[in-house]
C-alpha atoms as a PDB file:
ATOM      1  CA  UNK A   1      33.951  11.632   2.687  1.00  0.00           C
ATOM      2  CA  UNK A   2      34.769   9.677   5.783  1.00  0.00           C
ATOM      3  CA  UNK A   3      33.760   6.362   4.638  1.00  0.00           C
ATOM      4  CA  UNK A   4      37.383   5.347   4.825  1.00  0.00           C
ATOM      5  CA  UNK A   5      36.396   4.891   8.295  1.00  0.00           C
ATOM      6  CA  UNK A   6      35.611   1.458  10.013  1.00  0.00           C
ATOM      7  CA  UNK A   7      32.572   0.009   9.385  1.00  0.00           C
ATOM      8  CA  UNK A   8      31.164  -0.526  12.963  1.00  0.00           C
ATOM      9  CA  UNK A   9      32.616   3.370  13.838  1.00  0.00           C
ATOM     10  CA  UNK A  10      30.575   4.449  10.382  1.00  0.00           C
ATOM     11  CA  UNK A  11      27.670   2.853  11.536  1.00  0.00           C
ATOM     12  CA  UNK A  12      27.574   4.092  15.211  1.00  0.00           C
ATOM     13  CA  UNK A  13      28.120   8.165  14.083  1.00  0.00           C
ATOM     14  CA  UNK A  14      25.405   7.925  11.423  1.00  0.00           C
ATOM     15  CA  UNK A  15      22.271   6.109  13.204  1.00  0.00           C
ATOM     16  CA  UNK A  16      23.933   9.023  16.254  1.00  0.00           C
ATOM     17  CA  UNK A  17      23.364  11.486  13.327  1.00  0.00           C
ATOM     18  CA  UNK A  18      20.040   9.651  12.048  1.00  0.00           C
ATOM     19  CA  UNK A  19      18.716  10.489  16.108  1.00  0.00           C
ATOM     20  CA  UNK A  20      20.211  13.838  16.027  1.00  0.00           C
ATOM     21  CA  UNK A  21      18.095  15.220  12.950  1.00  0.00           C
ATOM     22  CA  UNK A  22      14.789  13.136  13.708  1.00  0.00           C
ATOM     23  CA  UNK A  23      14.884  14.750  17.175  1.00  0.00           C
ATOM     24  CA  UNK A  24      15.460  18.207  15.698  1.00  0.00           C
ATOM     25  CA  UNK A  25      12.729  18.069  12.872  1.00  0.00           C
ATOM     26  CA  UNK A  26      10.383  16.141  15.178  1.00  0.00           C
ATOM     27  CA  UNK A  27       9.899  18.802  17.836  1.00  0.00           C
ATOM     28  CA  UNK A  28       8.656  21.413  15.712  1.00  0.00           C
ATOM     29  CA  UNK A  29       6.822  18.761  13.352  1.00  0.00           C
ATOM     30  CA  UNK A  30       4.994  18.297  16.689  1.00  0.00           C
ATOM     31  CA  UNK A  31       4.592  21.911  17.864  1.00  0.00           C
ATOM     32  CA  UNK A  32       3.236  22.856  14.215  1.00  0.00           C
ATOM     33  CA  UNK A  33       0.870  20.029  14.176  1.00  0.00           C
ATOM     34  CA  UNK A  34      -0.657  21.173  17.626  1.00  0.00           C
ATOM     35  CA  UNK A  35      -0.941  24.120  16.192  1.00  0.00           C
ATOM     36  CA  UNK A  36      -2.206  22.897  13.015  1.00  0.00           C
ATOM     37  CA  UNK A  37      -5.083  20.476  15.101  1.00  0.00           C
ATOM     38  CA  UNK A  38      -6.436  23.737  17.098  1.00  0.00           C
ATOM     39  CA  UNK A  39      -7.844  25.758  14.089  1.00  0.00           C
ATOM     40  CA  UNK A  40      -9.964  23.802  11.992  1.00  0.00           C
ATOM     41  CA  UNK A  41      -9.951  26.182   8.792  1.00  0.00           C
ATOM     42  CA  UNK A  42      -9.128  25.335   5.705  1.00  0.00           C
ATOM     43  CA  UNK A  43      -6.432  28.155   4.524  1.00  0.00           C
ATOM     44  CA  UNK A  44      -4.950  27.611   7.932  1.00  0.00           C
ATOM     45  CA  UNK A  45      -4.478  23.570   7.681  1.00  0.00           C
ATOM     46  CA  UNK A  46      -3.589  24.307   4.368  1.00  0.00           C
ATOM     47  CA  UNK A  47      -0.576  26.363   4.975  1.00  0.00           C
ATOM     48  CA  UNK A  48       0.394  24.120   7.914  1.00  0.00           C
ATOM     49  CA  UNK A  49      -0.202  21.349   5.902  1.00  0.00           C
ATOM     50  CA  UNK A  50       3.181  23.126   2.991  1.00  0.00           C
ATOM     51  CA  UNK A  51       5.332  23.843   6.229  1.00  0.00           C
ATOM     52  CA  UNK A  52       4.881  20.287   7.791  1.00  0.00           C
ATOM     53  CA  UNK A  53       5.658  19.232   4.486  1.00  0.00           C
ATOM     54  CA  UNK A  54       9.068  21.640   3.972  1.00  0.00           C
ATOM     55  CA  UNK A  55      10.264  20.447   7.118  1.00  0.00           C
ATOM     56  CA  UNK A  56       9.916  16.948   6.359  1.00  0.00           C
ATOM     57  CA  UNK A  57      11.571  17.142   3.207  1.00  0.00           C
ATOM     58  CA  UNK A  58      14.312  19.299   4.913  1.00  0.00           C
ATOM     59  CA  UNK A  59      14.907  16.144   7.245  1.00  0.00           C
ATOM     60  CA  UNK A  60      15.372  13.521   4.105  1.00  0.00           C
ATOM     61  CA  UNK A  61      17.852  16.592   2.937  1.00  0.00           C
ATOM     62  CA  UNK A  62      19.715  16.069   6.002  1.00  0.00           C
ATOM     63  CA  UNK A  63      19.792  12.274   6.390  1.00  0.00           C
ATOM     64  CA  UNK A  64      21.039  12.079   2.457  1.00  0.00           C
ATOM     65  CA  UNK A  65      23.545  14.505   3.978  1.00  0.00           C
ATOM     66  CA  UNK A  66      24.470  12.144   6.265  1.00  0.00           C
ATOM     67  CA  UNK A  67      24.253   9.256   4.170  1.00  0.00           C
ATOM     68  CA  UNK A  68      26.804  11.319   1.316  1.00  0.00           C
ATOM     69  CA  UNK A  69      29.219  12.018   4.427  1.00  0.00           C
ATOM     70  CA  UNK A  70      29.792   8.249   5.468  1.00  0.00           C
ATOM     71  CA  UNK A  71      28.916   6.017   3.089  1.00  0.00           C
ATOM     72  CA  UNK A  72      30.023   6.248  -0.989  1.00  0.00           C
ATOM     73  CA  UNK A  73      27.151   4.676  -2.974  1.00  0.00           C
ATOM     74  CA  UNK A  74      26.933   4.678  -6.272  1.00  0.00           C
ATOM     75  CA  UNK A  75      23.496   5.353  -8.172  1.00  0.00           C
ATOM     76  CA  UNK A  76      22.488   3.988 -11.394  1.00  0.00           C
ATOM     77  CA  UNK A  77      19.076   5.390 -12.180  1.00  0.00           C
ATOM     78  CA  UNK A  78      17.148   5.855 -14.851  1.00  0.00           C
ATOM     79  CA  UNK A  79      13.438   7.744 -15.796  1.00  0.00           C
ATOM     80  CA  UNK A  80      14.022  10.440 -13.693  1.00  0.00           C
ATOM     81  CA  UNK A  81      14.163  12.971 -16.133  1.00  0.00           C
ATOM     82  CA  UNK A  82       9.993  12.551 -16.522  1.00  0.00           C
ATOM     83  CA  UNK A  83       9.412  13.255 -12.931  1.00  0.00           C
ATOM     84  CA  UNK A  84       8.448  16.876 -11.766  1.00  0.00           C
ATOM     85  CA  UNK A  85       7.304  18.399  -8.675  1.00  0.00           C
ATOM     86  CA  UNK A  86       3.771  20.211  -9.161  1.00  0.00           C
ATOM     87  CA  UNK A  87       2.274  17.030 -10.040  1.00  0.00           C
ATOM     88  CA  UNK A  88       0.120  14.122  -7.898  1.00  0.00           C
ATOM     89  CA  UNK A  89       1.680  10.569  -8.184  1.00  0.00           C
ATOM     90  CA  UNK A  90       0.811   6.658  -7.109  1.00  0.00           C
ATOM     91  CA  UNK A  91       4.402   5.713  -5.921  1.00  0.00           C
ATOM     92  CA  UNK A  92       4.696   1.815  -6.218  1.00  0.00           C
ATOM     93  CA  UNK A  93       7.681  -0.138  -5.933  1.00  0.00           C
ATOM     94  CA  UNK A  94       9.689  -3.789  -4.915  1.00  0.00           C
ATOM     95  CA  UNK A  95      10.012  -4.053  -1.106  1.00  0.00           C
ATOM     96  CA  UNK A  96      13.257  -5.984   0.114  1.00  0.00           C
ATOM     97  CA  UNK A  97      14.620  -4.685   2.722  1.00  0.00           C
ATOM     98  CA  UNK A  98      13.869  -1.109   5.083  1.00  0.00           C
ATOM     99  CA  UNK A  99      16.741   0.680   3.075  1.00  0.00           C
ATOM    100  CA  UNK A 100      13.959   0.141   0.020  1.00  0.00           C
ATOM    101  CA  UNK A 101      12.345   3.591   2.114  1.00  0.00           C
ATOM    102  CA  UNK A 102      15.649   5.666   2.964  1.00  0.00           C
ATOM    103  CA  UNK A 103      16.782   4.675  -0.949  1.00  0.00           C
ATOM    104  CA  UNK A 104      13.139   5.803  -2.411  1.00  0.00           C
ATOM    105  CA  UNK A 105      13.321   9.025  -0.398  1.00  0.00           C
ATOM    106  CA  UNK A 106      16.812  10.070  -1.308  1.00  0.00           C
ATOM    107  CA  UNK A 107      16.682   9.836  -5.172  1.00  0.00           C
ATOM    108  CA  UNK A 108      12.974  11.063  -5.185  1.00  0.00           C
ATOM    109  CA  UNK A 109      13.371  14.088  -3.141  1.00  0.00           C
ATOM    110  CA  UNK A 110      13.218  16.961  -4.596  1.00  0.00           C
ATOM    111  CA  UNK A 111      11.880  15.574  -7.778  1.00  0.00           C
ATOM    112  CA  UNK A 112       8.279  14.441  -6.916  1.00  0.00           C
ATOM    113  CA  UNK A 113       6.541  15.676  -3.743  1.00  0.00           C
ATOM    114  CA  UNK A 114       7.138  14.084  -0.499  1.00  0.00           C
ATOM    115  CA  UNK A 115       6.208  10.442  -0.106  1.00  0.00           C
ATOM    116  CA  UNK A 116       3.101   9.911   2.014  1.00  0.00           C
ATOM    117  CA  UNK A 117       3.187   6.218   3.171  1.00  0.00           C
ATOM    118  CA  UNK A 118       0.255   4.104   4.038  1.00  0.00           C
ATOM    119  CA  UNK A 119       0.271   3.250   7.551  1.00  0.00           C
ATOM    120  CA  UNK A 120      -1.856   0.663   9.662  1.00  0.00           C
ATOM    121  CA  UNK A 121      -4.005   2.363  11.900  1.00  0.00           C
ATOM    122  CA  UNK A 122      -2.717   1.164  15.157  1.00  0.00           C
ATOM    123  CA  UNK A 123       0.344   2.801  13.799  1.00  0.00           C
ATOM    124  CA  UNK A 124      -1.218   6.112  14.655  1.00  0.00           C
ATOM    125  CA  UNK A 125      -0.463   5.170  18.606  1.00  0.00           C
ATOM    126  CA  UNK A 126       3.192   4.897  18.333  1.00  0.00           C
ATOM    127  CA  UNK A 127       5.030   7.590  20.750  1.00  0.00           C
ATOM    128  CA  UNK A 128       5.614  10.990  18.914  1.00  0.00           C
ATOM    129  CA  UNK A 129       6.207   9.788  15.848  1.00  0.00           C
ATOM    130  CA  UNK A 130       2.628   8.499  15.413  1.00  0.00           C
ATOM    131  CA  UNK A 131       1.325  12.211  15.817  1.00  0.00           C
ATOM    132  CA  UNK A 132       3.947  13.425  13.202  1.00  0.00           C
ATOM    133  CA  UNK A 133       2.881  11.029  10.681  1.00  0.00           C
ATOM    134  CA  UNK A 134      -0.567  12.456  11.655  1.00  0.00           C
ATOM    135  CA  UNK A 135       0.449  15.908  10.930  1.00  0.00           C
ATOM    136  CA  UNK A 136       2.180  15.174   7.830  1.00  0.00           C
ATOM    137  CA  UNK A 137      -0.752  14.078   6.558  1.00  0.00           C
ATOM    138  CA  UNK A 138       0.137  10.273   6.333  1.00  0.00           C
ATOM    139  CA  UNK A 139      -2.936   8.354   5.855  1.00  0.00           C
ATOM    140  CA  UNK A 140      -4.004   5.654   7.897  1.00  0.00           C
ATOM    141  CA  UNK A 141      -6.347   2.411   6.612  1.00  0.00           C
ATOM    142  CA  UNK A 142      -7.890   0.207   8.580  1.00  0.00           C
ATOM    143  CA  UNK A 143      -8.993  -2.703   5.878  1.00  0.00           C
ATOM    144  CA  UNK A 144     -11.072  -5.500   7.146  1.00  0.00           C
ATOM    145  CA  UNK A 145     -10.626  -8.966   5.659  1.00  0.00           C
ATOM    146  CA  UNK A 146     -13.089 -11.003   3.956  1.00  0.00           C
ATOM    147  CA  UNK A 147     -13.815 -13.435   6.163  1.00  0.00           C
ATOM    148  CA  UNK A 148     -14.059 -10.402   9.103  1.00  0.00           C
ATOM    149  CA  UNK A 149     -16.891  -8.662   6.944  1.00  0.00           C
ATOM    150  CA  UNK A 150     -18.991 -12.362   6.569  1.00  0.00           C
ATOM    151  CA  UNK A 151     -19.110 -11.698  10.342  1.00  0.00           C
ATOM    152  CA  UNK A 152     -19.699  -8.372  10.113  1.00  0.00           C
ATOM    153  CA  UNK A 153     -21.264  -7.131   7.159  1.00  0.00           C
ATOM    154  CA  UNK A 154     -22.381  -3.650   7.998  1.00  0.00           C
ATOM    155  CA  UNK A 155     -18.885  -2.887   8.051  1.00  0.00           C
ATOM    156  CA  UNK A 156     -18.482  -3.492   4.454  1.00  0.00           C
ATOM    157  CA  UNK A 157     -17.184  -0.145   2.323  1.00  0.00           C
ATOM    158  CA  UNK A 158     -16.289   0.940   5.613  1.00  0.00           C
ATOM    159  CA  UNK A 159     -12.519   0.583   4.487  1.00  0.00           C
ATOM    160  CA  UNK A 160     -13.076   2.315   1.221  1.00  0.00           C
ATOM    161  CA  UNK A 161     -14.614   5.286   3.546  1.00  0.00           C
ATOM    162  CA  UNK A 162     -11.705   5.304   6.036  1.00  0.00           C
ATOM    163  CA  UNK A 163      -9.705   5.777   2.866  1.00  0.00           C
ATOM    164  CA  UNK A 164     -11.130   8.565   1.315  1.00  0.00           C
ATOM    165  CA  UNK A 165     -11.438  10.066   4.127  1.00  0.00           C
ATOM    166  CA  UNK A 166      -7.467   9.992   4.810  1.00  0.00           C
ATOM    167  CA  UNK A 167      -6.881  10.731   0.969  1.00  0.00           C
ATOM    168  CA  UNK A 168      -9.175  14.254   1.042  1.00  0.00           C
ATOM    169  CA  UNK A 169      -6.141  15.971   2.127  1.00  0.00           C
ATOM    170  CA  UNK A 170      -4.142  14.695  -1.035  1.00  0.00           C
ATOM    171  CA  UNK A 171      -6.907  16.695  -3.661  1.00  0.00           C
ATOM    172  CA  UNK A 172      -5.731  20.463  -2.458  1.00  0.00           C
ATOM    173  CA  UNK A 173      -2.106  20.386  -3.359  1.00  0.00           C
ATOM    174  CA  UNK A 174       0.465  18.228  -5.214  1.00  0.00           C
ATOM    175  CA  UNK A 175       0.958  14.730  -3.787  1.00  0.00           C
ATOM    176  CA  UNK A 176       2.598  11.587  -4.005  1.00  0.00           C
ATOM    177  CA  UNK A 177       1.124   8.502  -2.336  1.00  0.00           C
ATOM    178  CA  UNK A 178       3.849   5.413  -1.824  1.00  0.00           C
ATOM    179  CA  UNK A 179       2.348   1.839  -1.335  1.00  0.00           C
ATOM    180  CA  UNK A 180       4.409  -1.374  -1.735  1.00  0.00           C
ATOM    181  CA  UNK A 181       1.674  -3.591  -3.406  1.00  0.00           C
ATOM    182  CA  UNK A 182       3.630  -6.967  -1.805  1.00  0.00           C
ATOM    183  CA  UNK A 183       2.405  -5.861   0.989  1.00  0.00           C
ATOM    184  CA  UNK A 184       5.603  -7.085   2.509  1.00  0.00           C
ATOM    185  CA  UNK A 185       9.485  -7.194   2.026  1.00  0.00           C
ATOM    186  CA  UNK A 186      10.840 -10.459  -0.184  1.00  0.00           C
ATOM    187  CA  UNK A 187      12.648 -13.363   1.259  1.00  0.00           C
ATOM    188  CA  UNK A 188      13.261 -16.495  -0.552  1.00  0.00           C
ATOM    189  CA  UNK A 189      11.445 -18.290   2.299  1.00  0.00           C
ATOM    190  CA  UNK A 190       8.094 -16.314   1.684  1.00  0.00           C
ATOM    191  CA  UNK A 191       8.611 -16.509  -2.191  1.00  0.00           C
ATOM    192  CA  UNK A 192       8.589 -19.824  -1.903  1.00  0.00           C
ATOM    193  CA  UNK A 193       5.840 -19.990   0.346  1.00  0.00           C
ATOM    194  CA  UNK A 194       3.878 -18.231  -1.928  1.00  0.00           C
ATOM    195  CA  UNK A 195       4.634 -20.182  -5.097  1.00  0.00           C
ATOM    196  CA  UNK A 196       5.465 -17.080  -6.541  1.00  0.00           C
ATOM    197  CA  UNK A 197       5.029 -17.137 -10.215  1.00  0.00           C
ATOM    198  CA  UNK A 198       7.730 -13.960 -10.732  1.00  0.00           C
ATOM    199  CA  UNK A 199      11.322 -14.962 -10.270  1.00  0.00           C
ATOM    200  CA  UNK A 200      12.323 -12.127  -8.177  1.00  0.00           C
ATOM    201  CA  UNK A 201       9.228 -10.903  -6.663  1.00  0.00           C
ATOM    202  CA  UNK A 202       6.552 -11.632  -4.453  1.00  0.00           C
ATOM    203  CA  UNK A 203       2.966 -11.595  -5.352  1.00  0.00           C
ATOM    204  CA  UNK A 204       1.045  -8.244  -5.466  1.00  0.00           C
ATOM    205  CA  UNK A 205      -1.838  -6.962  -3.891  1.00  0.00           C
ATOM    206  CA  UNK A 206      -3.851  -4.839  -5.978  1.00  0.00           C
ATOM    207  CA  UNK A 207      -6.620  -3.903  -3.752  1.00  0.00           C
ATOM    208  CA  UNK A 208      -4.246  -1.267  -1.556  1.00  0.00           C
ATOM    209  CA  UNK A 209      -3.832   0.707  -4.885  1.00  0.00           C
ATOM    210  CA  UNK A 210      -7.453   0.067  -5.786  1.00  0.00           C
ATOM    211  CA  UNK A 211      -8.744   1.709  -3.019  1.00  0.00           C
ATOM    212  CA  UNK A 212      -6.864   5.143  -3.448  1.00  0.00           C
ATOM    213  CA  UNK A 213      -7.275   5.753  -6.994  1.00  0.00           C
ATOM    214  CA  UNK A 214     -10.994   4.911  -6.195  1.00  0.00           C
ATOM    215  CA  UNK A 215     -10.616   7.200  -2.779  1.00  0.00           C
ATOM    216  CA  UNK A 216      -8.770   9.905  -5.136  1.00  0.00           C
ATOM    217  CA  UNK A 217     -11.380   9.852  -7.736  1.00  0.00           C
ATOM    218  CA  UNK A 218      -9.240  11.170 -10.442  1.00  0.00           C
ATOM    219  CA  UNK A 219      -6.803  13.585  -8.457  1.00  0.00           C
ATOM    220  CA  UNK A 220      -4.263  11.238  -9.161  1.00  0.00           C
ATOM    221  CA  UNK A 221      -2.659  11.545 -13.026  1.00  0.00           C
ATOM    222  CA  UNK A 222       0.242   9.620 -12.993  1.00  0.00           C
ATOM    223  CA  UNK A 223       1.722   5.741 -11.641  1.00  0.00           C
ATOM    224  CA  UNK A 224       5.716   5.614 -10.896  1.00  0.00           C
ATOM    225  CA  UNK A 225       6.855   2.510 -10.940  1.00  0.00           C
ATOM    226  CA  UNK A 226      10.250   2.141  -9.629  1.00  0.00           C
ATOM    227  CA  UNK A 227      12.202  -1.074  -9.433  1.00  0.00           C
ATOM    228  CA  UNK A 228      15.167  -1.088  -6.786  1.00  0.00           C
ATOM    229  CA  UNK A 229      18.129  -3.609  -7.076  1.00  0.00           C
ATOM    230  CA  UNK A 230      20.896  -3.986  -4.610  1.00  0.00           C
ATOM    231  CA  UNK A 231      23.846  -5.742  -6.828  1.00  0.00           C
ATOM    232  CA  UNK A 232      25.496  -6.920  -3.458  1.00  0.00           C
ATOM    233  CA  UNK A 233      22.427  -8.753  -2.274  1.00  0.00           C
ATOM    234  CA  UNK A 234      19.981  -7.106   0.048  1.00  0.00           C
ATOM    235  CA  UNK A 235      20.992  -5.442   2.252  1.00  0.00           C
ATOM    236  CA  UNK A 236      19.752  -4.724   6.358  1.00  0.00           C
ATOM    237  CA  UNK A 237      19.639  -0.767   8.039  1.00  0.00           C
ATOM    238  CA  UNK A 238      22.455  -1.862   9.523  1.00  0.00           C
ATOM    239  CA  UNK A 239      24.328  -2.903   6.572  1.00  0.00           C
ATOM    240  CA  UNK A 240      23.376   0.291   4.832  1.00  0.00           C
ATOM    241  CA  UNK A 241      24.710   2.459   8.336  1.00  0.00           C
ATOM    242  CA  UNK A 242      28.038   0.807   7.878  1.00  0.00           C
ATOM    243  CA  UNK A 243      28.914   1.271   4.575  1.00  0.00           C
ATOM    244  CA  UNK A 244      28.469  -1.857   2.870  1.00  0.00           C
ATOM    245  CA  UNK A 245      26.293  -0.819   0.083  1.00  0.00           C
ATOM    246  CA  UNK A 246      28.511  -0.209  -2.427  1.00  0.00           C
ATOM    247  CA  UNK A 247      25.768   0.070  -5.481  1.00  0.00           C
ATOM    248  CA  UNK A 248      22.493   0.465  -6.374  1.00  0.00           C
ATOM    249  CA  UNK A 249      20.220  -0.049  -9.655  1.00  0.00           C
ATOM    250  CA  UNK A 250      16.945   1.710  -9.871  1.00  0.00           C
ATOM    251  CA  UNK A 251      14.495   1.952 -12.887  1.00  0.00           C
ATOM    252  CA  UNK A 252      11.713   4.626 -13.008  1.00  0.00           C
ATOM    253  CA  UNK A 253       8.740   3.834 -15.295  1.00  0.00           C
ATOM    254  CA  UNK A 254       6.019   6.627 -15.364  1.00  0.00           C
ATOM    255  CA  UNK A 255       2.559   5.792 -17.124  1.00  0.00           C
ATOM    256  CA  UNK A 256      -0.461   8.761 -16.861  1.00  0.00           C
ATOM    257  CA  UNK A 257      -3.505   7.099 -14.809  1.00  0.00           C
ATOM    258  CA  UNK A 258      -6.282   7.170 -17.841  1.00  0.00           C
ATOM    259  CA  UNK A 259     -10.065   5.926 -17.931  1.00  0.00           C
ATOM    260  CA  UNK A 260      -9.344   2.523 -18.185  1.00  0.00           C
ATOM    261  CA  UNK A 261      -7.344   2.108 -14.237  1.00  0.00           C
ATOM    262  CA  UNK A 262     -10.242   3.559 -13.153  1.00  0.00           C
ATOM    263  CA  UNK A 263     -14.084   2.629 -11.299  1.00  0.00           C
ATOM    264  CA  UNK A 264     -15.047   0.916  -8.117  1.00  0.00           C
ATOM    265  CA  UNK A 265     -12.976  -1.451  -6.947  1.00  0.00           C
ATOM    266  CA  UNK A 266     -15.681  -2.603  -4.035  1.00  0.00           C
ATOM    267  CA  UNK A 267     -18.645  -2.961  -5.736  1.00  0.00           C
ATOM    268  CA  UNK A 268     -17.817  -3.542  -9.809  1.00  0.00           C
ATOM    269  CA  UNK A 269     -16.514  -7.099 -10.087  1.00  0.00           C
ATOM    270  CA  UNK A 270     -15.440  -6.485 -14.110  1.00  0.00           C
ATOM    271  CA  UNK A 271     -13.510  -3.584 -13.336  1.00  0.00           C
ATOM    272  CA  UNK A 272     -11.625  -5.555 -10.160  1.00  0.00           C
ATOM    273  CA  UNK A 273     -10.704  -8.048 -12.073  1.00  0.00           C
ATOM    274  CA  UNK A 274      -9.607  -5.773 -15.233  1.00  0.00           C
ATOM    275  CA  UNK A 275      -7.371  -4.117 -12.460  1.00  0.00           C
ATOM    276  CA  UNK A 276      -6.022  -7.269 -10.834  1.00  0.00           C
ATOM    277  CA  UNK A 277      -4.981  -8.533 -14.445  1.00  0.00           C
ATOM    278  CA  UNK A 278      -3.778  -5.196 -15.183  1.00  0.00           C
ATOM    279  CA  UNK A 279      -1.602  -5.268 -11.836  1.00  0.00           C
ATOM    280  CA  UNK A 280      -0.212  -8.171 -12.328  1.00  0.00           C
ATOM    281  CA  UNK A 281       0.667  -7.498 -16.576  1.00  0.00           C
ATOM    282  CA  UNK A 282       2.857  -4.409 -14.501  1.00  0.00           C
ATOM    283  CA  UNK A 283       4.587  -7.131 -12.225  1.00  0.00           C
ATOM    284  CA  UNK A 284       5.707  -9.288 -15.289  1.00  0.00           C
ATOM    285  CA  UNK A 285       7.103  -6.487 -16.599  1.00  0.00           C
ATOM    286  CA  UNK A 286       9.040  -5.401 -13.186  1.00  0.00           C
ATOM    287  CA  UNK A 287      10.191  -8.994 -12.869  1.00  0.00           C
ATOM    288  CA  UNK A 288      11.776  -8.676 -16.233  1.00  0.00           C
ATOM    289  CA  UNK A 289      13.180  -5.122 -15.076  1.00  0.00           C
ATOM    290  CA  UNK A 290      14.590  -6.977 -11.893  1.00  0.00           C
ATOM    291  CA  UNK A 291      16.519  -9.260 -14.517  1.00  0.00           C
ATOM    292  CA  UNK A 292      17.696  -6.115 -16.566  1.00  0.00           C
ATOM    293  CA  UNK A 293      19.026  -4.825 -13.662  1.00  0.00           C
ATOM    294  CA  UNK A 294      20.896  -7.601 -13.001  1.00  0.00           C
ATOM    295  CA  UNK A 295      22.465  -8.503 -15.608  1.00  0.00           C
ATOM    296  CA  UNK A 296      23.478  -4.592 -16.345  1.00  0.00           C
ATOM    297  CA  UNK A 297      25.204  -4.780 -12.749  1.00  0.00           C
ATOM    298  CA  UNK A 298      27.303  -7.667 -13.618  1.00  0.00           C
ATOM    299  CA  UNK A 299      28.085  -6.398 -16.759  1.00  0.00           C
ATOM    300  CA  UNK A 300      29.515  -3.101 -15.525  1.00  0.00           C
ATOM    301  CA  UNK A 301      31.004  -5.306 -12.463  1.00  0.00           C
END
């Protein structure tokens, strides 16, 4: 609507309105959560756990709100006709750039429930905001590399604990659990790097997702796989604030969680490397959805 506005003046009156409705929903996020911490029953954390939730969602509401008010992007998405709320999900997607997160939550809310990201532990320490994602129920993982546990090996399967731990919450009411599997956002510079064998991907990491459907032990039914592309190149939060998104190209794939994605990652060496293969089988296919994408944009272009 007023995205006819100056870039720079777009960009300054939505990260003032991005502030605006963090600060609102974050003071009673934090006032629920206290309230949330100080009776350890189940029916009560339960129903703090649904209004935590409702006000969190309430705040994407607003900020797609805001985005709709500034900035005209246009969506081209499809699979989300298969996606419904009372259901428990394995969110997995491409990681560019940060507006990956404010794109996933816009054209997901309402349709799945809301997105619980993995966080690093020391993440848990950050000013306010570490004790909302606490309350919301964000999990935190604390995994311990290889060469750490040959130091230390009566910490092994201590990361697999500290995950089920975080994921008990998830088994009591619909969920869904969002990991980027690269485990970090793509540049050419770190494609190369890697010597990535997908053309526009990075390599993924399949023990993140191993742990929680092991940690979930079946609570989870279903994997959506989206695939984000940004026609215009990739873009920064900044770019997005301003307006200079013009388009984006999304494809939802959703594929139940049967027997076969299932076992112990930690200890049962067939099944990790059944899961790695089967990982990286999903990749191939995303890098060819990355090209689809692509070459729909510049045909409708």
């Amino acid at each position: 609507m007023l995205n006819f506005l100056p870039g720079p003046i777009i960009g300054c009156f939505s990260f003032l309105l991005y502030i605006v409705n963090t600060v609102v929903w974050l003071i009673p996020i934090i006032i629920f959560s206290l309230l949330k911490a100080l009776v350890p029953l189940t029916l009560w954390q339960k129903l703090f756990s649904y209004l935590l939730d409702q006000m969190a969602s309430n705040w994407v509401l607003l900020n797609t709100l805001n985005q709709k008010l500034f900035t005209k992007i246009k969506f081209n998405i499809t699979g989300l006709e298969k996606l419904k709320m009372k259901d428990w999900y394995l969110v997995i997607s491409n990681h560019q750039s940060w507006v990956d997160i404010v794109v996933l939550q816009r054209v997901l809310h309402g349709r799945i429930p809301f997105l619980k990201f993995f966080l690093k532990r020391e993440l848990i320490y950050v000013p306010l905001l570490g004790l909302a994602w606490w309350a919301l129920d964000f999990p935190f993982m604390k995994r311990y590399s290889q060469h750490f546990l040959k130091r230390n090996p009566h910490l092994k399967g201590k990361d697999i604990e500290t995950t089920q731990k975080a994921c008990e919450k998830f088994k009591h009411k619909p969920v869904s659990v969002m990991n980027f599997i690269e485990g970090t956002r793509f540049t050419k510079e770190k494609h190369a790097k890697q010597s990535s064998p997908f053309q526009r991907l990075l390599k993924p990491k399949a023990g993140g997702i191993g742990f929680v459907l092991q940690a979930m032990k079946g609570n989870l039914s279903k994997v959506v796989n989206v695939t984000i592309y940004y026609p215009e190149g990739t873009p920064t939060f900044i770019d997005f604030l301003c307006g200079k998104v013009k388009h984006v190209y999304i494809a939802i794939e959703t594929q139940d969680i049967d027997e076969s994605l299932m076992g112990d990652y930690v200890n049962d060496r067939a099944y990790k490397i059944q899961f790695q293969q089967w990982v990286n089988k999903l990749w191939l296919d995303k890098d060819k959805a990355m090209l689809a994408l692509e070459a729909k944009a510049n045909k409708d272009s």
